[in-house]
PDB file of N, CA and C in Angstrom:
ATOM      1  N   UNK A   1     -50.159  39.545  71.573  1.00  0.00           N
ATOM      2  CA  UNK A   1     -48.838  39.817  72.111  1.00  0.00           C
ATOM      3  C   UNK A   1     -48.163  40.875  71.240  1.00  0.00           C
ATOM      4  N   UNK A   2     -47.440  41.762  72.175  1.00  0.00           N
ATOM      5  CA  UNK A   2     -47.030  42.987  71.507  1.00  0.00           C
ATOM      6  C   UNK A   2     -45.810  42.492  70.405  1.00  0.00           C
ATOM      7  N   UNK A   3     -45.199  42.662  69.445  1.00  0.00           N
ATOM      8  CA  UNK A   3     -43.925  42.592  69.143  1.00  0.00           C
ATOM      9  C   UNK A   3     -42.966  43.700  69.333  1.00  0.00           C
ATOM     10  N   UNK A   4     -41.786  43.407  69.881  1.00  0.00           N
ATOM     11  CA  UNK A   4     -40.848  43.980  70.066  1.00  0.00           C
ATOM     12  C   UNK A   4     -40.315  44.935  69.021  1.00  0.00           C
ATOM     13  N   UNK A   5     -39.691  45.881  69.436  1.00  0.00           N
ATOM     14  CA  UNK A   5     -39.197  47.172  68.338  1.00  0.00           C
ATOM     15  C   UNK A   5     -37.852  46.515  68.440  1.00  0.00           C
ATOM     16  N   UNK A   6     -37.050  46.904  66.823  1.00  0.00           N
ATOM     17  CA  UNK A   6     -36.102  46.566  66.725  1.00  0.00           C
ATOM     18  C   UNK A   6     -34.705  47.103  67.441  1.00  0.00           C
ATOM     19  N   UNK A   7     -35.317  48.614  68.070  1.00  0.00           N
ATOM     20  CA  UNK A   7     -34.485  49.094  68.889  1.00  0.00           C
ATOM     21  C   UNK A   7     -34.306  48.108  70.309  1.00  0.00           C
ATOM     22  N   UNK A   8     -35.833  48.133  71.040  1.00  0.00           N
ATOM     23  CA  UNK A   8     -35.771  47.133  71.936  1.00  0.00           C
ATOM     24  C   UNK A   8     -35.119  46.143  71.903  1.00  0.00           C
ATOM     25  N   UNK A   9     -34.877  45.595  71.359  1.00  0.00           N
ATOM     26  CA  UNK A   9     -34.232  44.341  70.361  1.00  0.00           C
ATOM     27  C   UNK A   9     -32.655  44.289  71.043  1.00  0.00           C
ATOM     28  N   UNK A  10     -32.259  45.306  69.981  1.00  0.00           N
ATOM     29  CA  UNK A  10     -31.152  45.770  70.236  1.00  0.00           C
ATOM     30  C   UNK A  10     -30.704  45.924  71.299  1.00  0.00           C
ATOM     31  N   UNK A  11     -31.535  46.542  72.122  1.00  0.00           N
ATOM     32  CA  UNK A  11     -30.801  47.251  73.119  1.00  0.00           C
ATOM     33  C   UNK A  11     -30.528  45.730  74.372  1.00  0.00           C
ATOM     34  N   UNK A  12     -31.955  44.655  74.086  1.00  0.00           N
ATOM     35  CA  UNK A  12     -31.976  43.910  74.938  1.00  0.00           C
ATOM     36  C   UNK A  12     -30.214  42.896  74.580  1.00  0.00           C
ATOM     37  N   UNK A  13     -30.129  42.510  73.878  1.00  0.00           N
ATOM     38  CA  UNK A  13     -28.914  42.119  73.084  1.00  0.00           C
ATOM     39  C   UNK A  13     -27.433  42.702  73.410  1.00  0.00           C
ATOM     40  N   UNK A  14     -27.494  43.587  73.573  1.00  0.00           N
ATOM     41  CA  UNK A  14     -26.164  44.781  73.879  1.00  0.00           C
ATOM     42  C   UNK A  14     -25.955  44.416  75.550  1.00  0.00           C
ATOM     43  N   UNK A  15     -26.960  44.299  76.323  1.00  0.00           N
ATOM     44  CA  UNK A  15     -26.944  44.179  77.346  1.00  0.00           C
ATOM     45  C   UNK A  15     -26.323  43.007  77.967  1.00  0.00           C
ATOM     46  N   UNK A  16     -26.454  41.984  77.280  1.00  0.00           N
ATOM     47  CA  UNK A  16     -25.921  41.033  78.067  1.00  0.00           C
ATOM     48  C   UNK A  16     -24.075  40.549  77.720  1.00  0.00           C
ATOM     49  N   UNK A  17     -24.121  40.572  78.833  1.00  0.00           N
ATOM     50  CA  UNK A  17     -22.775  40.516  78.895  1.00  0.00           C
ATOM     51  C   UNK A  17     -22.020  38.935  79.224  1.00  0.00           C
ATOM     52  N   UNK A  18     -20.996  39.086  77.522  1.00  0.00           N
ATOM     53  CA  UNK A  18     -20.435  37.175  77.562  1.00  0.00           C
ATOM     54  C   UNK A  18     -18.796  37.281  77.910  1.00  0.00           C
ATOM     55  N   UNK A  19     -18.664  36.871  79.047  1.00  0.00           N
ATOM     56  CA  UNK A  19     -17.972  36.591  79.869  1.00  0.00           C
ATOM     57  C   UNK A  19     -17.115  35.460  79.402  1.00  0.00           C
ATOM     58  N   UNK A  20     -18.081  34.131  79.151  1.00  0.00           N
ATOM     59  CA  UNK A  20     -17.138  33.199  78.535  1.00  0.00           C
ATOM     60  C   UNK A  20     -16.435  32.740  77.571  1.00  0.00           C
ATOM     61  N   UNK A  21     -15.302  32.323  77.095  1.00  0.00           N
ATOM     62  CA  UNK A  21     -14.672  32.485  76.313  1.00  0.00           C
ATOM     63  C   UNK A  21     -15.042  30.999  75.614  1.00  0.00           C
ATOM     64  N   UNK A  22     -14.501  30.647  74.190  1.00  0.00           N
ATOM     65  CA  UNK A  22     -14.905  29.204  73.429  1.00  0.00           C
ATOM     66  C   UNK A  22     -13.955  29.245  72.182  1.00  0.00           C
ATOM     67  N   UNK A  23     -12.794  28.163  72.274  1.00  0.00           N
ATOM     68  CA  UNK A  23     -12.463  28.199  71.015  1.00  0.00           C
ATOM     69  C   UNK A  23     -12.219  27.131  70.260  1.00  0.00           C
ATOM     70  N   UNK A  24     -11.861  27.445  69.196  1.00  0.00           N
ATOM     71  CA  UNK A  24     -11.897  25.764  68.330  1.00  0.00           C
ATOM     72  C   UNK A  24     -10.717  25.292  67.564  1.00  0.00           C
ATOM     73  N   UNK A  25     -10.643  24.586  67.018  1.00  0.00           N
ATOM     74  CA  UNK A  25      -9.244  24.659  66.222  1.00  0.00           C
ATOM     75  C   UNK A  25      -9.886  23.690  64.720  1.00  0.00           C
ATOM     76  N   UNK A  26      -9.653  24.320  63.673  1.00  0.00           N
ATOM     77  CA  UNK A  26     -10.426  24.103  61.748  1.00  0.00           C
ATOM     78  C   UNK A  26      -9.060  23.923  61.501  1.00  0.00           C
ATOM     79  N   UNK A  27      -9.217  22.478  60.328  1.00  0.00           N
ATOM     80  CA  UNK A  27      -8.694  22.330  59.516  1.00  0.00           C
ATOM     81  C   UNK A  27      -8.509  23.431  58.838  1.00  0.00           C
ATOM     82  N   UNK A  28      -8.320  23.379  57.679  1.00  0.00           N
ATOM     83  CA  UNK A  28      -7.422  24.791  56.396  1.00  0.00           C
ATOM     84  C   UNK A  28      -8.544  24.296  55.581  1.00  0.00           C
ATOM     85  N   UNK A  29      -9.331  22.977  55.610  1.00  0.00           N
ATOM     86  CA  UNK A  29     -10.264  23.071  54.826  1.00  0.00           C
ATOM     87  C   UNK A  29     -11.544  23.813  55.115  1.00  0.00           C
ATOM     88  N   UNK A  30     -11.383  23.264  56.089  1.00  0.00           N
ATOM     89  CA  UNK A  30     -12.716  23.759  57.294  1.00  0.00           C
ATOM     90  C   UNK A  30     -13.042  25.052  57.231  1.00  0.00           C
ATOM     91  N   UNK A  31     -11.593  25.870  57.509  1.00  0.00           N
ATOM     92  CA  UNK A  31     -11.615  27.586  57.427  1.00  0.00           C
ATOM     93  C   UNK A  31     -12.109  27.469  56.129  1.00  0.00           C
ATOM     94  N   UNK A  32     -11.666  27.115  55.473  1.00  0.00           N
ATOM     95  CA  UNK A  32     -12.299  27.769  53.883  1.00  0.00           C
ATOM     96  C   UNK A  32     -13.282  27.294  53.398  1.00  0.00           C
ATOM     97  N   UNK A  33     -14.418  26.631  54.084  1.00  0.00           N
ATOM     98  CA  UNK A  33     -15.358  26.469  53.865  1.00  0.00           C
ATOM     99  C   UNK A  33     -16.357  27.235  54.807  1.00  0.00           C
ATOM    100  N   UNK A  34     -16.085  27.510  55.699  1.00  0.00           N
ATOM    101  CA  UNK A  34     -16.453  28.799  56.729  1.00  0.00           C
ATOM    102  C   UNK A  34     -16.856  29.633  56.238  1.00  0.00           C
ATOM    103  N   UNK A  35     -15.452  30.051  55.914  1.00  0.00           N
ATOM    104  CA  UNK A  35     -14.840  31.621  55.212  1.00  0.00           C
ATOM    105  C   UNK A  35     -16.006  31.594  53.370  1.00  0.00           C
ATOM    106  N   UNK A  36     -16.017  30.865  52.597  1.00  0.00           N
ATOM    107  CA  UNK A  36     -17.061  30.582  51.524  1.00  0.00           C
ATOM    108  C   UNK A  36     -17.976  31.362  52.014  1.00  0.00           C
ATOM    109  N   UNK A  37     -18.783  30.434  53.323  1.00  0.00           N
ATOM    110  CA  UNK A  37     -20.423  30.308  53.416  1.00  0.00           C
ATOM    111  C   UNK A  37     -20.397  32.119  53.650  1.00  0.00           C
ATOM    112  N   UNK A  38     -19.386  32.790  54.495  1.00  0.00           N
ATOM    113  CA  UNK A  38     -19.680  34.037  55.301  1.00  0.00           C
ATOM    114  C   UNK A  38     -19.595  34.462  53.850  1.00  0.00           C
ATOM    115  N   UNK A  39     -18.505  34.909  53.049  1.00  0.00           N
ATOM    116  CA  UNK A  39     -18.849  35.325  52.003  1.00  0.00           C
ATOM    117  C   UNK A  39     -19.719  35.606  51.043  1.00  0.00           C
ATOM    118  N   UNK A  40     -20.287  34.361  50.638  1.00  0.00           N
ATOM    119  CA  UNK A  40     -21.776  33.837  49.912  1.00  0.00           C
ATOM    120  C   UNK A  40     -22.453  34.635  50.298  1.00  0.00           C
ATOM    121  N   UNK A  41     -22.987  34.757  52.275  1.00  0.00           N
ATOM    122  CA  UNK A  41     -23.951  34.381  52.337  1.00  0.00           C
ATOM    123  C   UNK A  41     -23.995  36.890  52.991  1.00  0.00           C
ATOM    124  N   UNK A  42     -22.867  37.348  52.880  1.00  0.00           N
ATOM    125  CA  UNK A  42     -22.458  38.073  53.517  1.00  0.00           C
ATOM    126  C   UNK A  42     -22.917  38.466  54.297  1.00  0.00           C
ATOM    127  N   UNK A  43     -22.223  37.260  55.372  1.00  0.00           N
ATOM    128  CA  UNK A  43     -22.294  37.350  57.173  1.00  0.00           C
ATOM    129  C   UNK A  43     -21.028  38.526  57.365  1.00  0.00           C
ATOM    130  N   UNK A  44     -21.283  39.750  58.379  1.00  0.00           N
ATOM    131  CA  UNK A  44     -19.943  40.234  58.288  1.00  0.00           C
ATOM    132  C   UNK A  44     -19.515  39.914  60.183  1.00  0.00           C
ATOM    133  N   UNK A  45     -20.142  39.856  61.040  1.00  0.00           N
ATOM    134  CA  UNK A  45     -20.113  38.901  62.100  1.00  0.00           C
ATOM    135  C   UNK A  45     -19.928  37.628  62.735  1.00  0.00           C
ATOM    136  N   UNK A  46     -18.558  37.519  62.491  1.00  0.00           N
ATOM    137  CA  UNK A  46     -18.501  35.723  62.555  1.00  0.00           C
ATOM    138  C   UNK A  46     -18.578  35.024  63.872  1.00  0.00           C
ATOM    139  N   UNK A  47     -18.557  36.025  65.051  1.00  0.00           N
ATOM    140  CA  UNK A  47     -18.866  35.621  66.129  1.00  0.00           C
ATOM    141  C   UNK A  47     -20.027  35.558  66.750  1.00  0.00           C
ATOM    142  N   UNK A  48     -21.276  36.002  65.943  1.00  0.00           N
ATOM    143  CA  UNK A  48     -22.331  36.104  65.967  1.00  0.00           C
ATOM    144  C   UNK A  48     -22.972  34.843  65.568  1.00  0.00           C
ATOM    145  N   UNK A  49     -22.728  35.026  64.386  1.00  0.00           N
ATOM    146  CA  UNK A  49     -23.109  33.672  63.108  1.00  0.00           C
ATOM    147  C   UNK A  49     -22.816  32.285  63.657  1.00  0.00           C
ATOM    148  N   UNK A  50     -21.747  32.267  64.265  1.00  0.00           N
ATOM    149  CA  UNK A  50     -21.032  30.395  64.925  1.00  0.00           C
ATOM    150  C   UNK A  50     -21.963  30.833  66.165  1.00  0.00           C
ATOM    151  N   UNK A  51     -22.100  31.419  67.181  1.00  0.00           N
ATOM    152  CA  UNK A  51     -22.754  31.754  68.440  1.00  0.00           C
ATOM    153  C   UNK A  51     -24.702  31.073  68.066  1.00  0.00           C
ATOM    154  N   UNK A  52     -24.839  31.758  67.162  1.00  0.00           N
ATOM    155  CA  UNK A  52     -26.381  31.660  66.986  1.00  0.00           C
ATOM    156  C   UNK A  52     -26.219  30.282  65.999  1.00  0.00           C
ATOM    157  N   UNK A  53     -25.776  29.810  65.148  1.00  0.00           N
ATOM    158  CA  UNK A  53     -25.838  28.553  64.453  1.00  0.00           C
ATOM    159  C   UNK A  53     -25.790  27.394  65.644  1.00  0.00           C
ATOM    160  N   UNK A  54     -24.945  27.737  66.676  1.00  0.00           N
ATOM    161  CA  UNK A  54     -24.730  26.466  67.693  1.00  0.00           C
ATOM    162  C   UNK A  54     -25.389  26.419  68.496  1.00  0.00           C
ATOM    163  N   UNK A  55     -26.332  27.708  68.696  1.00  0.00           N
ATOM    164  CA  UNK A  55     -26.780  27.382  69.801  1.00  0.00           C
ATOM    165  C   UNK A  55     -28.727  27.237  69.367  1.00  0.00           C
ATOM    166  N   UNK A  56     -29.128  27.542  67.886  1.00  0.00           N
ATOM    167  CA  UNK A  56     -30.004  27.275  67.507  1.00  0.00           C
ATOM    168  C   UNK A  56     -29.829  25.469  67.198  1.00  0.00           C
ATOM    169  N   UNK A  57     -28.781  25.121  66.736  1.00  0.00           N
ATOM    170  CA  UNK A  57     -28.876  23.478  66.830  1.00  0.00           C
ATOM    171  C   UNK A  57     -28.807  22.322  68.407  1.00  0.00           C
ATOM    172  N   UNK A  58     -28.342  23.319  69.210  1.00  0.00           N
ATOM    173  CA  UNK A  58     -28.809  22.592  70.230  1.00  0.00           C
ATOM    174  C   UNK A  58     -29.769  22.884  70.792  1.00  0.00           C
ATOM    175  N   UNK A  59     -30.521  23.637  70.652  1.00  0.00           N
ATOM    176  CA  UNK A  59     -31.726  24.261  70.845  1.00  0.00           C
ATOM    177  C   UNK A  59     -33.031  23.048  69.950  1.00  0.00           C
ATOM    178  N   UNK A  60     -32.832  22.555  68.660  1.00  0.00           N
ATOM    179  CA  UNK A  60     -33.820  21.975  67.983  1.00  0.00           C
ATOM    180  C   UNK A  60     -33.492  20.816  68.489  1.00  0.00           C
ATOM    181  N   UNK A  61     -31.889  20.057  68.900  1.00  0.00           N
ATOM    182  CA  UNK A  61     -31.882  18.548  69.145  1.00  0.00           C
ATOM    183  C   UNK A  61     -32.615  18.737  70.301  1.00  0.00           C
ATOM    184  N   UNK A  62     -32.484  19.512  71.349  1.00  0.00           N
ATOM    185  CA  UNK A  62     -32.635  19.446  72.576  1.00  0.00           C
ATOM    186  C   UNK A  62     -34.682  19.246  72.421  1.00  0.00           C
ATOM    187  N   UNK A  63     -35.180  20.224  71.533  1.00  0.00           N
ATOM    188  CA  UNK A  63     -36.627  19.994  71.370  1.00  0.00           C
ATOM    189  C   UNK A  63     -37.046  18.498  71.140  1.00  0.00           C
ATOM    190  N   UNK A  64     -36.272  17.864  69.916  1.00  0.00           N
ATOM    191  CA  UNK A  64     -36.633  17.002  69.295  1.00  0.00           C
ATOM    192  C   UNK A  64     -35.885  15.309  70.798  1.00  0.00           C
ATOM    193  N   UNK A  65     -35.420  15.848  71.204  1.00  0.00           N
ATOM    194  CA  UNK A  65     -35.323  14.949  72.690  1.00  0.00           C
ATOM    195  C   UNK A  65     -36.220  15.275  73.840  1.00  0.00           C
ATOM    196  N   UNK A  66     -36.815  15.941  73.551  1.00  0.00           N
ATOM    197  CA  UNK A  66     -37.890  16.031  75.257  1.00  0.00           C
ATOM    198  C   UNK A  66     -38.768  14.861  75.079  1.00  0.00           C
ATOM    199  N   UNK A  67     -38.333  14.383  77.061  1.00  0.00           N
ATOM    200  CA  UNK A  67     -38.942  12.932  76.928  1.00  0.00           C
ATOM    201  C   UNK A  67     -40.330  13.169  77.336  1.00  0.00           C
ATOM    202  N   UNK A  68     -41.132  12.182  76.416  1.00  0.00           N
ATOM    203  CA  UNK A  68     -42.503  12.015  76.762  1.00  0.00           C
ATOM    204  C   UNK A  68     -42.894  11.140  77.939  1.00  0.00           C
ATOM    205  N   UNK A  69     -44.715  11.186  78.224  1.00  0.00           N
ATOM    206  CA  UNK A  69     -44.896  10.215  78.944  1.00  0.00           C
ATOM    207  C   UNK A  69     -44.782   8.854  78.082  1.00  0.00           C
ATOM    208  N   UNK A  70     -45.037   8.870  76.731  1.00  0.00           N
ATOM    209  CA  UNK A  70     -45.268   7.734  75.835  1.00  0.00           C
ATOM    210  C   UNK A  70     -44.086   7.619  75.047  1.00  0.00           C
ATOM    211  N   UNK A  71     -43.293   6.797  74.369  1.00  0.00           N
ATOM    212  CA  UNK A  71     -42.954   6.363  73.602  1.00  0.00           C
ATOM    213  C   UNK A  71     -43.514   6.851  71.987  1.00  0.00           C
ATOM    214  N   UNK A  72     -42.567   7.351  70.970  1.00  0.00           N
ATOM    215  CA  UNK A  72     -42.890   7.645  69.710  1.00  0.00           C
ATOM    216  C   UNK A  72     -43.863   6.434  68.970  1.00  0.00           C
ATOM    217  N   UNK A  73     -43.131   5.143  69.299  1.00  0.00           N
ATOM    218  CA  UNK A  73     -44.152   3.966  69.179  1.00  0.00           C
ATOM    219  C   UNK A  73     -45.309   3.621  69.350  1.00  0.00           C
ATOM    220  N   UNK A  74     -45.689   3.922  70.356  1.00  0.00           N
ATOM    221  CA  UNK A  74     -46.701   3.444  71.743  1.00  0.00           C
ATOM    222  C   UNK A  74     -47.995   4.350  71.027  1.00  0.00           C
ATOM    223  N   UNK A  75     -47.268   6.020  70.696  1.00  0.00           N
ATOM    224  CA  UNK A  75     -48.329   6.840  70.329  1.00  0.00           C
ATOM    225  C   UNK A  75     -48.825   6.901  68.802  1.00  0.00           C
ATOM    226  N   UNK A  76     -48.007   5.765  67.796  1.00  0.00           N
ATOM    227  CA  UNK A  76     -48.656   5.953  66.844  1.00  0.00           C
ATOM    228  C   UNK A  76     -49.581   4.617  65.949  1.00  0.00           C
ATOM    229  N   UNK A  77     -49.671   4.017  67.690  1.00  0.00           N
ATOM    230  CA  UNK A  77     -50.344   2.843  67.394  1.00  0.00           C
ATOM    231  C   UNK A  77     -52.110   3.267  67.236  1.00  0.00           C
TER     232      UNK A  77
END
């Protein structure tokens, strides 16, 4: 399988268009523990960073819930 160019990348990314809006409301602690990690970690995209953090964690629960034919039990008998 080919890998993608980072332009491709890009360009596929640019393209889609977010329409919907999402907002939240942080404690003063909350912000400043946010505001830390982006710093630390220097995220300069914070709408990026909360976008892809939330939607990579529902992305792994959602893996780690796909129902089987068997039971986690059943299969490690």
């Amino acid at each position: 399988m080919r890998k993608r160019s980072k332009k491709c990348l890009k360009m596929h990314v640019e393209s889609i268009k977010r329409e919907r809006r999402m907002s939240i409301l942080l404690s003063e602690e909350e912000q400043q523990i946010v505001d830390r990690y982006l710093e630390k970690y220097k995220i300069t995209n914070k709408s990026r960073w909360l976008r892809e953090t939330i939607l990579m964690f529902i992305h792994k629960n959602m893996e780690e819930d796909y129902p089987t034919l068997f039971g986690e039990h059943d299969m490690r008998r």
